[in-house]
Every structure is written in C-alpha cells, then in structure tokens.
PDB file of N, CA and C in Angstrom:
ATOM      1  N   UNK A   1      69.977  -0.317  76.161  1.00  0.00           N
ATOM      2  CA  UNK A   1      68.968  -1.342  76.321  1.00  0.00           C
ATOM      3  C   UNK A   1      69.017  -1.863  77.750  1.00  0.00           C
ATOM      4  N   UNK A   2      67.967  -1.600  78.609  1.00  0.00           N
ATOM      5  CA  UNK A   2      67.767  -2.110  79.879  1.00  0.00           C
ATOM      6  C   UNK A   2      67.446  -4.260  79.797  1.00  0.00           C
ATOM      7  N   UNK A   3      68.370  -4.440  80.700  1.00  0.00           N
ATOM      8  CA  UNK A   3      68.247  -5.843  81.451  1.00  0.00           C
ATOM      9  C   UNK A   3      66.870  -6.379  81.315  1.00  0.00           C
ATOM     10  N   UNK A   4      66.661  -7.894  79.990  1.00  0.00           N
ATOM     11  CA  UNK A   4      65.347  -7.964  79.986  1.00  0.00           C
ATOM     12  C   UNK A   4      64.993  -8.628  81.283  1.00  0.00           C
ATOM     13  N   UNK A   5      65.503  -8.980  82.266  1.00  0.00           N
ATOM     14  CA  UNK A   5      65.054  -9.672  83.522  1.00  0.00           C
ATOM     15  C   UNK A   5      66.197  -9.343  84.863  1.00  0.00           C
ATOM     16  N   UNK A   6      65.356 -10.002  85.692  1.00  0.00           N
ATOM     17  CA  UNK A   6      66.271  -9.378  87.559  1.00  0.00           C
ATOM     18  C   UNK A   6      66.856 -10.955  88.080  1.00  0.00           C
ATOM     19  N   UNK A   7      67.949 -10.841  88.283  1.00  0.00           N
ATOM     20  CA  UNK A   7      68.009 -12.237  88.679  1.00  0.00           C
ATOM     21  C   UNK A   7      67.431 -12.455  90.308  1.00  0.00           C
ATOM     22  N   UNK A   8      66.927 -13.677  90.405  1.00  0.00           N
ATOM     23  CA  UNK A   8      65.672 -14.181  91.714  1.00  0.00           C
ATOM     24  C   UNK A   8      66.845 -14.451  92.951  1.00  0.00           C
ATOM     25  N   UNK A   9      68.077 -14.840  92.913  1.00  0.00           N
ATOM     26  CA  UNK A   9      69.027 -15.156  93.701  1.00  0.00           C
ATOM     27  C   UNK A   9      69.746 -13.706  94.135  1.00  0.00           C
ATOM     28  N   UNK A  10      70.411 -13.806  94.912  1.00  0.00           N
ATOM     29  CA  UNK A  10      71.914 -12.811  95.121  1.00  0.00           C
ATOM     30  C   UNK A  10      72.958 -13.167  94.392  1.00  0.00           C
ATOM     31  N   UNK A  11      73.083 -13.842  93.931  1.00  0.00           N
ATOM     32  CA  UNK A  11      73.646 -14.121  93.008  1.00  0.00           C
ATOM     33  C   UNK A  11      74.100 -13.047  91.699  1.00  0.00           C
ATOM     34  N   UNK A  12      75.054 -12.370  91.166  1.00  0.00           N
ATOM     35  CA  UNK A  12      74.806 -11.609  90.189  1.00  0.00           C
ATOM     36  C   UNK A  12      75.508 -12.027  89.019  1.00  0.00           C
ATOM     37  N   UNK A  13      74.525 -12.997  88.132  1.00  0.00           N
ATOM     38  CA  UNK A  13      74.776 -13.652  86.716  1.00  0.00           C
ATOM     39  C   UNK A  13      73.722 -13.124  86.039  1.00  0.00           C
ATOM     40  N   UNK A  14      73.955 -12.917  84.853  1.00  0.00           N
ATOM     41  CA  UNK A  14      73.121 -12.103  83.769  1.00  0.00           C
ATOM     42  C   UNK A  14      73.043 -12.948  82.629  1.00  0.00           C
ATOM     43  N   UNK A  15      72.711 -14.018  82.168  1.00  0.00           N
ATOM     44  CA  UNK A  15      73.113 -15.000  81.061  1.00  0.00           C
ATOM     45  C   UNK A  15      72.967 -14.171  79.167  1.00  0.00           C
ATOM     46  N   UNK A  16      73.493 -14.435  78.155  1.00  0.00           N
ATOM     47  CA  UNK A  16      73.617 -13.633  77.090  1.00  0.00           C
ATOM     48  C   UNK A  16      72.628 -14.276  76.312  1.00  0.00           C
ATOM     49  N   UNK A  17      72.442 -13.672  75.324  1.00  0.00           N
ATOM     50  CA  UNK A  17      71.129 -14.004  74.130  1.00  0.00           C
ATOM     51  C   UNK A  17      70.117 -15.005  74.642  1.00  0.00           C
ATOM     52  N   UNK A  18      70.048 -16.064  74.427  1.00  0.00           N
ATOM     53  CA  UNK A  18      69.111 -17.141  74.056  1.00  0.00           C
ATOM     54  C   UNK A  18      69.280 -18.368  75.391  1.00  0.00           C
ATOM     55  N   UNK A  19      70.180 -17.647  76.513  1.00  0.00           N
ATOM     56  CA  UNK A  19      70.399 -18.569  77.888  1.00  0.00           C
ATOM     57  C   UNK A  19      69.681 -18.269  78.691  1.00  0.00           C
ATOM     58  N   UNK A  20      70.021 -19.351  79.630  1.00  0.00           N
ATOM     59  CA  UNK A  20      69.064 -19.270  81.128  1.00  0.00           C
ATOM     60  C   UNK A  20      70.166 -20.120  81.995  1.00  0.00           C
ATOM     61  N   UNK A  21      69.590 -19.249  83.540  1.00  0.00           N
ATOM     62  CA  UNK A  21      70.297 -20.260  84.228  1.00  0.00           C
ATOM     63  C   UNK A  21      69.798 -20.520  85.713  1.00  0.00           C
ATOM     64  N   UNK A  22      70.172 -22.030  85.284  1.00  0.00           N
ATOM     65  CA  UNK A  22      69.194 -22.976  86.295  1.00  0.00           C
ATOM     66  C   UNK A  22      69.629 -23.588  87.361  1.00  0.00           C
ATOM     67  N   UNK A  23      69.490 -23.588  88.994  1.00  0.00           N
ATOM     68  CA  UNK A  23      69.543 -23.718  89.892  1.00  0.00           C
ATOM     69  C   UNK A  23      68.825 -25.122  90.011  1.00  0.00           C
ATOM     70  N   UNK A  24      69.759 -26.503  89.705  1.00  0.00           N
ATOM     71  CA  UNK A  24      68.781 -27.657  89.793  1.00  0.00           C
ATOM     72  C   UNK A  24      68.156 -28.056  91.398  1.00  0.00           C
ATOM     73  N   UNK A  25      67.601 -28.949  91.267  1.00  0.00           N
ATOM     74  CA  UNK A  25      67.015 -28.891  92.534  1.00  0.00           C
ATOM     75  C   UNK A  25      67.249 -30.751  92.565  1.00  0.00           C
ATOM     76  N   UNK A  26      68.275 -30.831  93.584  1.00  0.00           N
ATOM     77  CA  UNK A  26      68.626 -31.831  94.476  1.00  0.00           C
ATOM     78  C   UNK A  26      67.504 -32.530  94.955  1.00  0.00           C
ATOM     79  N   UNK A  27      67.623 -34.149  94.837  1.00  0.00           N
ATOM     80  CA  UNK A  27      66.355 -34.576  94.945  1.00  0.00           C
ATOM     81  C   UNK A  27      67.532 -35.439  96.341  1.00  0.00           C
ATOM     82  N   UNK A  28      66.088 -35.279  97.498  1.00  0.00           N
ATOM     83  CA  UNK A  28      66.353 -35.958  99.086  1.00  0.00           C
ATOM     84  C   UNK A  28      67.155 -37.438  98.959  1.00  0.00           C
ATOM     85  N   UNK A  29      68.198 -38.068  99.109  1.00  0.00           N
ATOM     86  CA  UNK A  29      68.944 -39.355  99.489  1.00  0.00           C
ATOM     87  C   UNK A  29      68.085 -39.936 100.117  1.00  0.00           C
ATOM     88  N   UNK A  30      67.454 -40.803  99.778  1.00  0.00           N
ATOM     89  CA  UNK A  30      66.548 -42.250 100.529  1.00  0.00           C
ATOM     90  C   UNK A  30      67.882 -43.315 100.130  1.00  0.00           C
ATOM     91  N   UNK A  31      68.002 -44.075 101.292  1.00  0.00           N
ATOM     92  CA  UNK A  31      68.525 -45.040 101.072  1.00  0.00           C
ATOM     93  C   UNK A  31      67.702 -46.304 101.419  1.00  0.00           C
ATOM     94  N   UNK A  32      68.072 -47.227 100.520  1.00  0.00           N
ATOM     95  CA  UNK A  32      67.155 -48.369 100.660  1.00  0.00           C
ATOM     96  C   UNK A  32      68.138 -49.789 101.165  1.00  0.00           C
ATOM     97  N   UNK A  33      67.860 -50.064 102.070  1.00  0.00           N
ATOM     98  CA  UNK A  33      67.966 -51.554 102.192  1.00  0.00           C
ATOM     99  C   UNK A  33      69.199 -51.353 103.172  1.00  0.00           C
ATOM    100  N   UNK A  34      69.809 -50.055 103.631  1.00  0.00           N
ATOM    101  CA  UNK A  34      70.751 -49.277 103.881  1.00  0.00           C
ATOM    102  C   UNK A  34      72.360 -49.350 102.865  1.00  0.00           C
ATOM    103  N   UNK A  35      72.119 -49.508 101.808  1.00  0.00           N
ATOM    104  CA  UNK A  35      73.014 -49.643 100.830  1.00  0.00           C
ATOM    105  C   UNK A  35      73.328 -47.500 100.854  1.00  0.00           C
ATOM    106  N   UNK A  36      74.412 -47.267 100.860  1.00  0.00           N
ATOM    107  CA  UNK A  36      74.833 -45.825 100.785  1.00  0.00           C
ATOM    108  C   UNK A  36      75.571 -45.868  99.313  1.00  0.00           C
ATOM    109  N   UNK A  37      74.741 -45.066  98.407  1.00  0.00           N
ATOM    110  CA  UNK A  37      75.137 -44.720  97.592  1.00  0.00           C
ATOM    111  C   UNK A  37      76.193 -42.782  96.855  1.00  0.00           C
ATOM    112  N   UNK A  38      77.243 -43.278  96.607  1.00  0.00           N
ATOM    113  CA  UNK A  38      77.746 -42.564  96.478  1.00  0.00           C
ATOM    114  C   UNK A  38      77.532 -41.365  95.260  1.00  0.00           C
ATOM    115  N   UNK A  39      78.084 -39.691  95.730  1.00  0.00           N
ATOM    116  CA  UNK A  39      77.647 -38.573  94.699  1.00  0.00           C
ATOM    117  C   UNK A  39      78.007 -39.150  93.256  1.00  0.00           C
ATOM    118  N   UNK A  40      79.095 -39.859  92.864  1.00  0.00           N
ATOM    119  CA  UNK A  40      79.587 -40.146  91.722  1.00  0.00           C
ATOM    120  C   UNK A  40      78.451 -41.351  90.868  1.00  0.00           C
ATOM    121  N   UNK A  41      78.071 -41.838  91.491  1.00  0.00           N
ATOM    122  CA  UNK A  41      77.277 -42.874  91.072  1.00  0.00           C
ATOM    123  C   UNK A  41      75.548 -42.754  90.979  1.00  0.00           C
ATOM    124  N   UNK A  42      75.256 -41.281  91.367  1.00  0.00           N
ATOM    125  CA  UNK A  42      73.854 -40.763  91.599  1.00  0.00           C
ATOM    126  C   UNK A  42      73.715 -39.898  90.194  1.00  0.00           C
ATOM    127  N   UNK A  43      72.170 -40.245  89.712  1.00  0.00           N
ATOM    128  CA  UNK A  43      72.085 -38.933  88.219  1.00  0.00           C
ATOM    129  C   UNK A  43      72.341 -38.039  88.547  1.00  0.00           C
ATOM    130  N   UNK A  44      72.321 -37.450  87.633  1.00  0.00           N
ATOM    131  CA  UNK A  44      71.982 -35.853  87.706  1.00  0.00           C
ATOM    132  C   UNK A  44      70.765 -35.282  87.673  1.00  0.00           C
ATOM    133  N   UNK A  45      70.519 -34.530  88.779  1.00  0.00           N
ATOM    134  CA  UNK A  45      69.339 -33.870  88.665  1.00  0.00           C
ATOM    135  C   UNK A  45      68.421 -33.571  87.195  1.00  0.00           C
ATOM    136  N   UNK A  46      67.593 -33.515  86.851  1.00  0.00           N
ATOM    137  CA  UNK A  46      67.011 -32.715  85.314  1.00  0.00           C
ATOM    138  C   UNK A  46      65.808 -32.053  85.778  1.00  0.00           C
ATOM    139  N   UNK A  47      65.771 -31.372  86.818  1.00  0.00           N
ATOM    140  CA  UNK A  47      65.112 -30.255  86.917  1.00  0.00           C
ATOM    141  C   UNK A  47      65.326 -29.297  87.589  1.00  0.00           C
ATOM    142  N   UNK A  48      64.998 -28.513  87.679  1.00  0.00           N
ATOM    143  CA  UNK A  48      65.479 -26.949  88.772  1.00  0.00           C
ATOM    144  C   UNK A  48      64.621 -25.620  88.391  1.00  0.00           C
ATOM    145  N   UNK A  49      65.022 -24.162  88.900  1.00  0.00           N
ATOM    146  CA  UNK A  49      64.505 -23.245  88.987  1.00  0.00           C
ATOM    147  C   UNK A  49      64.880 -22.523  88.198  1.00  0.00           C
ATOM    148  N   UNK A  50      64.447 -21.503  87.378  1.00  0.00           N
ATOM    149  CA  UNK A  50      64.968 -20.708  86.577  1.00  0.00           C
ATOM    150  C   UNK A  50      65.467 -19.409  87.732  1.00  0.00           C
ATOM    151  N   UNK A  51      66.712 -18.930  87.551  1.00  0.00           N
ATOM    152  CA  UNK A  51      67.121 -18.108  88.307  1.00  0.00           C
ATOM    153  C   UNK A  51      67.476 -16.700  87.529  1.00  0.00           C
ATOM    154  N   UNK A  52      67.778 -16.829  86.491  1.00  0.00           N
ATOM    155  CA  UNK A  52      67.799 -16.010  85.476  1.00  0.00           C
ATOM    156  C   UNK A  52      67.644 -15.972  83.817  1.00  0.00           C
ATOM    157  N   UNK A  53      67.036 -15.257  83.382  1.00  0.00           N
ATOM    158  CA  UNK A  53      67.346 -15.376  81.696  1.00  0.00           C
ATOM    159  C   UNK A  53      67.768 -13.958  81.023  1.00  0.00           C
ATOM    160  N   UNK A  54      68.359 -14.830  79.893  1.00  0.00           N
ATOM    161  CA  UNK A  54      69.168 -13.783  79.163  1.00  0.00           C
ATOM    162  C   UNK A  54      67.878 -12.887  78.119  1.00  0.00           C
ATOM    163  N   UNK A  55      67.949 -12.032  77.347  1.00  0.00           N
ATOM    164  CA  UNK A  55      66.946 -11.017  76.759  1.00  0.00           C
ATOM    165  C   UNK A  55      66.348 -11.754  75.358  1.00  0.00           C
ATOM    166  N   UNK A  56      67.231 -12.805  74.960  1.00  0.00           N
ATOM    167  CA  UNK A  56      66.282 -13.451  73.469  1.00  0.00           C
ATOM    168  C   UNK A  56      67.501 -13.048  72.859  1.00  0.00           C
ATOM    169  N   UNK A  57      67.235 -14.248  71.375  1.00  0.00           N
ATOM    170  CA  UNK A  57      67.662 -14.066  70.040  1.00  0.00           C
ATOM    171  C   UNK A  57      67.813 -13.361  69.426  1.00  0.00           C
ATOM    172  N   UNK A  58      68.536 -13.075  68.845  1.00  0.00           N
ATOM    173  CA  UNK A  58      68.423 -11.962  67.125  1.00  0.00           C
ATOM    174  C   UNK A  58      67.834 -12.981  66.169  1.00  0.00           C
ATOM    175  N   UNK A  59      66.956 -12.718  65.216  1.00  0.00           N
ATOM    176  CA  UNK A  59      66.899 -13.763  63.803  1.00  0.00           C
ATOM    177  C   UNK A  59      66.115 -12.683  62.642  1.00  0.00           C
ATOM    178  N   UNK A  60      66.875 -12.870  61.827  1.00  0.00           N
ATOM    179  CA  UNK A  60      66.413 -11.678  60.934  1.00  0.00           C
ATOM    180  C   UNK A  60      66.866 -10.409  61.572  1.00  0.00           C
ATOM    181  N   UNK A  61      67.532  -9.944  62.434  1.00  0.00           N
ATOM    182  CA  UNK A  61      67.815  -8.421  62.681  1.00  0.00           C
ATOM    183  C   UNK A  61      66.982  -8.339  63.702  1.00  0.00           C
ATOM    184  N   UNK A  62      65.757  -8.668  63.961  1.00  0.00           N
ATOM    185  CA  UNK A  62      64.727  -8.816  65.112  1.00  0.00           C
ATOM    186  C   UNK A  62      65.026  -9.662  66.340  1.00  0.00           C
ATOM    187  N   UNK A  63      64.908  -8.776  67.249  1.00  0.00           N
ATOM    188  CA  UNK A  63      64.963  -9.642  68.873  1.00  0.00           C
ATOM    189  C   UNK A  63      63.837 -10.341  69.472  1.00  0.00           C
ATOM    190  N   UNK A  64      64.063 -11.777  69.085  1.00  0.00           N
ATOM    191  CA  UNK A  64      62.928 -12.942  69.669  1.00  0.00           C
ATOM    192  C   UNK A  64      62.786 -12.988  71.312  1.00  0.00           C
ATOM    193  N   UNK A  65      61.880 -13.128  71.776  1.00  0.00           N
ATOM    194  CA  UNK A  65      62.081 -12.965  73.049  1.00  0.00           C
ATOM    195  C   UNK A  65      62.043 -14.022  74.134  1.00  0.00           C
ATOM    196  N   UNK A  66      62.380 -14.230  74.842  1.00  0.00           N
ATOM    197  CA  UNK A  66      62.070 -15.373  75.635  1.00  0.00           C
ATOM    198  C   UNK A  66      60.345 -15.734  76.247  1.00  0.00           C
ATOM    199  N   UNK A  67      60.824 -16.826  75.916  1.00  0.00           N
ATOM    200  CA  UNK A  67      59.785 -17.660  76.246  1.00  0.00           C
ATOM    201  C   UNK A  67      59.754 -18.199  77.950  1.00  0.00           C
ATOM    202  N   UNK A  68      60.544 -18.282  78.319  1.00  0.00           N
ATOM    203  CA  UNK A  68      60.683 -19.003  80.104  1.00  0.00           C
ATOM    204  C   UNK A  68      61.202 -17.183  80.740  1.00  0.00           C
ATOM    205  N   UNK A  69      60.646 -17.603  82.316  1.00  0.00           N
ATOM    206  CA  UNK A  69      60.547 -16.245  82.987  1.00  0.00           C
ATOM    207  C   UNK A  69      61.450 -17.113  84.667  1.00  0.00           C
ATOM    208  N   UNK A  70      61.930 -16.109  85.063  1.00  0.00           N
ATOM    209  CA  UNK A  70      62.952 -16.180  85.937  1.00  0.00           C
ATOM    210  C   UNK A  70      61.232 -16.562  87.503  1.00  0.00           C
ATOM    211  N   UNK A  71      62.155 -17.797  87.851  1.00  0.00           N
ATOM    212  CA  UNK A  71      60.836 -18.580  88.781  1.00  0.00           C
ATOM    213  C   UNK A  71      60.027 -20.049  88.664  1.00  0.00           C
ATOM    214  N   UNK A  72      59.872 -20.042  87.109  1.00  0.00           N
ATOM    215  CA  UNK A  72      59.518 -21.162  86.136  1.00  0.00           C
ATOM    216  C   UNK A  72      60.357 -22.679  87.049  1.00  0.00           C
ATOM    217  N   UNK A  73      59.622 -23.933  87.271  1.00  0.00           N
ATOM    218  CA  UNK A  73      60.898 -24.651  87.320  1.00  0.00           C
ATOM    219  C   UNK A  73      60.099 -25.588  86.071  1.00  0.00           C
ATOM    220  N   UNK A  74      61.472 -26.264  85.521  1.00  0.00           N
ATOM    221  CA  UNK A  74      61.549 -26.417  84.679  1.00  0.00           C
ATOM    222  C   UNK A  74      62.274 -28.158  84.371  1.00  0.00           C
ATOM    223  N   UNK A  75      62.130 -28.710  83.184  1.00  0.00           N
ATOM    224  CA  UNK A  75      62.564 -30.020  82.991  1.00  0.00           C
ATOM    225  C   UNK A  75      63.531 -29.638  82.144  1.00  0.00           C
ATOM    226  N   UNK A  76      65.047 -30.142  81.889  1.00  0.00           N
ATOM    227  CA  UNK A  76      65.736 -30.091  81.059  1.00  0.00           C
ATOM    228  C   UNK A  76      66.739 -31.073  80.988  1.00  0.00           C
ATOM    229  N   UNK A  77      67.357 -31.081  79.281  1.00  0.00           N
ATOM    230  CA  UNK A  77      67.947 -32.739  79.099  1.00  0.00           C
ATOM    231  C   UNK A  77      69.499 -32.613  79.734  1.00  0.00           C
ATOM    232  N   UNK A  78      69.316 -34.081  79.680  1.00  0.00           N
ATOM    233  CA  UNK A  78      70.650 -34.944  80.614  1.00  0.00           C
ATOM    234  C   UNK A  78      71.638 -34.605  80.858  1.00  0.00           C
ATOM    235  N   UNK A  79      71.940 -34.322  79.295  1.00  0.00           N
ATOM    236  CA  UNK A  79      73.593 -33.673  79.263  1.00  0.00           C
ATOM    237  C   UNK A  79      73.463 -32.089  78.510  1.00  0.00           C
ATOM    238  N   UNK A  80      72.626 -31.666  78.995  1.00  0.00           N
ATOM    239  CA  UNK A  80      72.767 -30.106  78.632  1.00  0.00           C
ATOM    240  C   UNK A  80      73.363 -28.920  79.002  1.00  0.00           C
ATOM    241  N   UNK A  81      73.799 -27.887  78.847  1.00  0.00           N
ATOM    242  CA  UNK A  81      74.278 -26.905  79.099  1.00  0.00           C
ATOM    243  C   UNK A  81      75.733 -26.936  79.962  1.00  0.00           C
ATOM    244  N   UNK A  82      76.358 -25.879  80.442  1.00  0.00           N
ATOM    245  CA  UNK A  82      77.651 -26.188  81.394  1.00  0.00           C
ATOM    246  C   UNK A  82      77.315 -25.616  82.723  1.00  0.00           C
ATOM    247  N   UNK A  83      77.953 -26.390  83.221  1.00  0.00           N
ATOM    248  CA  UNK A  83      77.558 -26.284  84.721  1.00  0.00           C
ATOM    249  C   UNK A  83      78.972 -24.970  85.504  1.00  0.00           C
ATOM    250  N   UNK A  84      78.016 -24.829  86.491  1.00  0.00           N
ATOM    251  CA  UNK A  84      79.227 -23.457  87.153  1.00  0.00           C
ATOM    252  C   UNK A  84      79.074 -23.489  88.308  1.00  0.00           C
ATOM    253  N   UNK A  85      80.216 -23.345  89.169  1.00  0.00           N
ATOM    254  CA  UNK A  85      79.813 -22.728  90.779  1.00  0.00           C
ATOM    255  C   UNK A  85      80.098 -21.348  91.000  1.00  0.00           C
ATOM    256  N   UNK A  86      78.913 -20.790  91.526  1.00  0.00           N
ATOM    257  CA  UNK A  86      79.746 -19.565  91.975  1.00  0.00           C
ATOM    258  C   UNK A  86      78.695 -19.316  93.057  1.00  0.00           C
ATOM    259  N   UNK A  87      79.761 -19.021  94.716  1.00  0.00           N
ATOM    260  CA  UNK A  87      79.683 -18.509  95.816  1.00  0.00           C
ATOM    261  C   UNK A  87      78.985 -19.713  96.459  1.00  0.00           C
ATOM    262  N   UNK A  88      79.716 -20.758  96.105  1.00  0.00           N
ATOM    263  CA  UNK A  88      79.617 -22.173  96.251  1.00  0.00           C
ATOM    264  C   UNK A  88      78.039 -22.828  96.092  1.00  0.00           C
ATOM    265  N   UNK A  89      77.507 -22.360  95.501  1.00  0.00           N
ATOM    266  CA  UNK A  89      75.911 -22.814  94.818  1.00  0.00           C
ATOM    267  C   UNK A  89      76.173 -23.441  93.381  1.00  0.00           C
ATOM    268  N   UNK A  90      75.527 -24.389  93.052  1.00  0.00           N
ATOM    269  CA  UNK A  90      75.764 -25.193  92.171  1.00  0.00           C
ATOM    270  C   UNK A  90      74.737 -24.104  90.738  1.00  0.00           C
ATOM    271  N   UNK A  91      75.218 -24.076  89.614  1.00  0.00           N
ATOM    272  CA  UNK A  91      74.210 -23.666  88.171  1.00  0.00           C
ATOM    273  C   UNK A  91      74.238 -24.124  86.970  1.00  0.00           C
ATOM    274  N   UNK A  92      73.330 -24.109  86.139  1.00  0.00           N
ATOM    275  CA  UNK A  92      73.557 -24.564  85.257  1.00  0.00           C
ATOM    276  C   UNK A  92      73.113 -23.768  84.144  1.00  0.00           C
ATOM    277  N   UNK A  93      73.936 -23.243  83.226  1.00  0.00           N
ATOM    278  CA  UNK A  93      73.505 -22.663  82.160  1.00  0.00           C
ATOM    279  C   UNK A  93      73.332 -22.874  80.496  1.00  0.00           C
ATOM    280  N   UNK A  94      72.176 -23.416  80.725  1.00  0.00           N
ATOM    281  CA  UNK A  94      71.584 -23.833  79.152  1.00  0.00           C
ATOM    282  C   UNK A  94      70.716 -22.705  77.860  1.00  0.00           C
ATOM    283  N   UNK A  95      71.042 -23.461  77.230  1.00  0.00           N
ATOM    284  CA  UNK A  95      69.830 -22.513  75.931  1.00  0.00           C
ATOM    285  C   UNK A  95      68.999 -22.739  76.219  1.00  0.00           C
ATOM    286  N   UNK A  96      67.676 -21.740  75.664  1.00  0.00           N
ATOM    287  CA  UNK A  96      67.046 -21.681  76.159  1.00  0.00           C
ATOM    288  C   UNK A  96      65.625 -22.924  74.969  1.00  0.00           C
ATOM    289  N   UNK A  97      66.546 -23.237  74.485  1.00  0.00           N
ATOM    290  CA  UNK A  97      66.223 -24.824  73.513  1.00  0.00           C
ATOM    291  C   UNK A  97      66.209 -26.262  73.822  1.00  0.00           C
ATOM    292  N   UNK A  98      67.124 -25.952  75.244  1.00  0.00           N
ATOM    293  CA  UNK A  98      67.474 -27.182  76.122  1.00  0.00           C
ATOM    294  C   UNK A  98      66.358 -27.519  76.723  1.00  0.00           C
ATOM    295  N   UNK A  99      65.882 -26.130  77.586  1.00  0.00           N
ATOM    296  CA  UNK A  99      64.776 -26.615  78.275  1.00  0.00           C
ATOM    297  C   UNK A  99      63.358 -27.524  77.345  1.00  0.00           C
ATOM    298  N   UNK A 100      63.489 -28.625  78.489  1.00  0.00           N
ATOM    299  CA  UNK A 100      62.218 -29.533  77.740  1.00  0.00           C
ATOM    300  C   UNK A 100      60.684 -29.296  77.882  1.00  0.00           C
ATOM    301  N   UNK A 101      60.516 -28.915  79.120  1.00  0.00           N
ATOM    302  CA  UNK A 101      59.190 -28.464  79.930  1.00  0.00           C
ATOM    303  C   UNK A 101      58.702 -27.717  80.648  1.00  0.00           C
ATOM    304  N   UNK A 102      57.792 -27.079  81.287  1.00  0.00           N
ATOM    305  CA  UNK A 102      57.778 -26.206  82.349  1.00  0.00           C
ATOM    306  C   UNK A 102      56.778 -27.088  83.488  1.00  0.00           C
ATOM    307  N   UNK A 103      57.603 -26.598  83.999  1.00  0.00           N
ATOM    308  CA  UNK A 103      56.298 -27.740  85.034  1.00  0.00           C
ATOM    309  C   UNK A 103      56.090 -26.787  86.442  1.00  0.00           C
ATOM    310  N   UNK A 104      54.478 -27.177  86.168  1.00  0.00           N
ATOM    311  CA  UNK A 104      52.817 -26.058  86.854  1.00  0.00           C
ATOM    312  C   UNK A 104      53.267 -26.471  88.113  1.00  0.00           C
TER     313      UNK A 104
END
C-alpha cells in the first residue's frame, strides 16, 4: 500500500491511521503599554498548517479516508494532541477528530 500523502516540509514524519501533523503558526509579540510578556505565560497557538496526514481509519474492515489534505490550515482544540520537536521545528500531532475547522 503506497503513502496516502507527501509530507509539504523536509521534514520526514509520516503520521499513522486517523493523524495529522500540524505545524502551528506563531502569532507576532505586540507588546502593549511596553509590559514584556513572557513564553510561559503566552497561549498556545490553536492554529497551524497541515504538514502531513496519515491514510484514514479502519471501521468495519473498510479504510475511511481522510478528510483534511496536507496544506489545509486549520483550527484545533487547546489541549489537543502531543507536541514534538524534531530538527528543532516545533509539531503537533493530533487526530484527525481534534481538528475543529478549516479555515479558507
């Protein structure tokens, strides 16, 4: 069975069944009033790029297929999925149930 997708990075992660993985996207430091706020005390991003997905579900013996395509960026919740570094780039790899939205 050939790779249902190419990952968009150099990066070489391949995520399994029903994952994806997401490259959040860092939103610009405005500081206001010049108060410097620190990484520990800033949200977490909840959106980013789809960089790769895994090939779909089994249910019933049948392979469901994904729904999100490597490029998509995307909304996803707060505390979802586990996060990874590799080749010092930040990722995040969630189900593909996590994701909340796709956004045009």
């Amino acid at each position: 069975m050939a790779p249902a997708t190419k990952s968009k990075s150099k990066v070489k992660i391949q995520p399994l069944a029903d994952r994806v993985v997401i490259q959040p996207i860092e939103e610009t430091e405005e500081m206001k009033g010049g108060l410097y706020i620190p990484d520990t005390a800033k949200e977490k991003p909840q959106q980013g790029d789809i960089v790769a997905v895994g090939p779909g579900r089994v249910a019933w013996g049948d392979l469901v297929p994904m729904e999100l395509v490597v490029g998509q960026k995307v909304l996803y919740g707060k505390y979802s999925g586990t996060e990874v570094t590799i080749d010092d780039s930040e990722y995040l790899i969630v189900k593909e149930s996590d994701v909340l939205a796709v956004i045009d």
